[in-house]
Protein backbone atom coordinates (compact mmCIF):
# COMPACT_ATOMS: atom_id res chain seq x y z
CA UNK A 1 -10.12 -20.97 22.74
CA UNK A 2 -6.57 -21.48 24.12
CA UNK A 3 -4.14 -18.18 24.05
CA UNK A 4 -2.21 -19.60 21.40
CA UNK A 5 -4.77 -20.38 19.36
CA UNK A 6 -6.39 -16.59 19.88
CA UNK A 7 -3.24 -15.07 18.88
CA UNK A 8 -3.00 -16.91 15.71
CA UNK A 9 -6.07 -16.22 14.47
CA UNK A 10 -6.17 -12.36 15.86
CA UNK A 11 -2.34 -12.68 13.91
CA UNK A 12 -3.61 -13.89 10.76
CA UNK A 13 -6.79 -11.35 10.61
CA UNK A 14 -4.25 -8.67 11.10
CA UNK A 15 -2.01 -10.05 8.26
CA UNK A 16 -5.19 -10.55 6.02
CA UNK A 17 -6.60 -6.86 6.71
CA UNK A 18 -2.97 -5.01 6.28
CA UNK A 19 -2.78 -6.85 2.89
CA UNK A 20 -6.42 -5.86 1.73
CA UNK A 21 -5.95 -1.61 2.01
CA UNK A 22 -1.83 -2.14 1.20
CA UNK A 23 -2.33 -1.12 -2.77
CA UNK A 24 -4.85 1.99 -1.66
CA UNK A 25 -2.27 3.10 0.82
CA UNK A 26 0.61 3.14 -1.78
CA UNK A 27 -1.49 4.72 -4.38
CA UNK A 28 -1.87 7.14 -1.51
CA UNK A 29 1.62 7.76 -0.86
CA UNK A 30 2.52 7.31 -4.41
CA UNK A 31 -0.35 10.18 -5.37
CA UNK A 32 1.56 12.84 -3.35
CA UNK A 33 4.36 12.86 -6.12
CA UNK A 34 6.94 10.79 -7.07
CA UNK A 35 8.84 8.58 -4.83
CA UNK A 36 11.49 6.01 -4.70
CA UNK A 37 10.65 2.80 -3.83
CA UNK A 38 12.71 2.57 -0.68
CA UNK A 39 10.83 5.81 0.43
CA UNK A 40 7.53 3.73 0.29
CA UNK A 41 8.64 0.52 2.14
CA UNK A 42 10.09 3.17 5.15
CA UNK A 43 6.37 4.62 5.07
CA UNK A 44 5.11 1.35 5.43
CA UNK A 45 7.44 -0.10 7.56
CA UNK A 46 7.09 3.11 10.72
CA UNK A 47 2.94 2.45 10.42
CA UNK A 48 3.63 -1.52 10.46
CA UNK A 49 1.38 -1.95 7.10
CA UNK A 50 4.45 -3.93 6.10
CA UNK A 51 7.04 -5.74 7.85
CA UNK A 52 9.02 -7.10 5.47
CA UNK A 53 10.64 -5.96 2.07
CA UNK A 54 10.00 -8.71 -0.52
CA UNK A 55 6.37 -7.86 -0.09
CA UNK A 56 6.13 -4.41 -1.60
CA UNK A 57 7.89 -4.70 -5.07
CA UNK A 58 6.04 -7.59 -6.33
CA UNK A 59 2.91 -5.39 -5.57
CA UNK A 60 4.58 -2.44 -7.30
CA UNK A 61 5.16 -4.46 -10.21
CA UNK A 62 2.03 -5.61 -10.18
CA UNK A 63 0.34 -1.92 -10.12
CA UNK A 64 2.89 -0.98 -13.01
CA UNK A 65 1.59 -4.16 -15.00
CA UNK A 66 -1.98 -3.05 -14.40
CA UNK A 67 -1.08 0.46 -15.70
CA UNK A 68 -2.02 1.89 -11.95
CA UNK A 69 1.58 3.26 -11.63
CA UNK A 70 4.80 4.00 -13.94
CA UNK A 71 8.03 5.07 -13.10
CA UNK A 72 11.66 7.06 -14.24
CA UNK A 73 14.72 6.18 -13.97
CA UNK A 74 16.92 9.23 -12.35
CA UNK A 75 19.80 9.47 -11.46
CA UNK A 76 21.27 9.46 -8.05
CA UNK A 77 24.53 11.06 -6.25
CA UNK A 78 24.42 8.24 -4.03
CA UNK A 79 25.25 5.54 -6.14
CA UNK A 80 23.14 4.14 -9.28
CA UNK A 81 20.02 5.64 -11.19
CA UNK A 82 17.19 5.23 -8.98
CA UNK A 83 13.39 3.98 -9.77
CA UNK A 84 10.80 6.69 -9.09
CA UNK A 85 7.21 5.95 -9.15
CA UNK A 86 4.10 8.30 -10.01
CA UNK A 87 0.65 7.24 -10.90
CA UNK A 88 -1.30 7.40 -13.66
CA UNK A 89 -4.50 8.62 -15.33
CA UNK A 90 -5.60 5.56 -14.34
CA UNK A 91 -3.92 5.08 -11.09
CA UNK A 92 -6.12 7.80 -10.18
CA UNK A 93 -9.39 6.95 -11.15
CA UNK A 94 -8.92 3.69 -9.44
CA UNK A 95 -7.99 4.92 -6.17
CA UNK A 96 -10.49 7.92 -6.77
CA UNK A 97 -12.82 4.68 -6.27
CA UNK A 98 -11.00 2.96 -3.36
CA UNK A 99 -11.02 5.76 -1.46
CA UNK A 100 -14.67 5.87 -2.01
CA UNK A 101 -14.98 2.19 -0.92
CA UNK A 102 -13.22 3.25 2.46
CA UNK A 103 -15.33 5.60 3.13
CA UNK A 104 -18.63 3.53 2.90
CA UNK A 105 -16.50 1.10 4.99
CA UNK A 106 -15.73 3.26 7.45
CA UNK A 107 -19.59 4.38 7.97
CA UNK A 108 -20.47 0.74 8.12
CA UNK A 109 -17.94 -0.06 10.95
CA UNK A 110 -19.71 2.98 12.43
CA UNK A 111 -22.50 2.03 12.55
CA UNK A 112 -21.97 -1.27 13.72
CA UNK A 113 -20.01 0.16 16.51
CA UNK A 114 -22.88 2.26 17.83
């Protein structure tokens, strides 16, 4: 396979495995307490889960929609009320279960590694 080739598809597997654990790891952050959105995207942004901004609030909608997450409007010193997110009842169950799924991930990838 030519270099360029290899890096696309080593590129694309990245993309596609960052976008598969992206909800569990802002349930995670979002678990800790409430947070602003901006707060979440920095997160994400310093451990290159995402790279670029219009990807995380369509998710967050998304998780809202789905009842995962909910949020307050507070209001800020810095300019305009700001969006804070916590999770729900059900935001917790369901990443009660992810985090169960990564665990019996991780053990497989451990295995296969031995």
């Amino acid at each position: 396979m030519e270099q360029e080739g290899f890096n696309k598809l080593l590129e694309n597997t990245q993309v596609q495995m960052r976008k598969g654990i992206l909800e569990f790891a802002i349930l995670l952050l979002i678990s800790k307490g409430k947070i602003y959105a901006s707060d979440i995207l920095k997160k994400l942004k310093d451990t290159d889960l995402v790279v670029v901004e219009g990807t995380i609030y369509p998710l967050l909608s998304r998780m809202k929609n789905s009842g995962l997450i909910e949020y307050t409007w507070e209001e800020s010193r810095a300019g305009p009320p700001r969006k804070y997110y916590v999770i729900t009842t059900k935001g917790k169950q369901f990443l009660s279960e992810c985090d169960s799924q990564w665990k019996s991930l991780e053990k497989v990838i451990s295995l296969f590694r031995k």
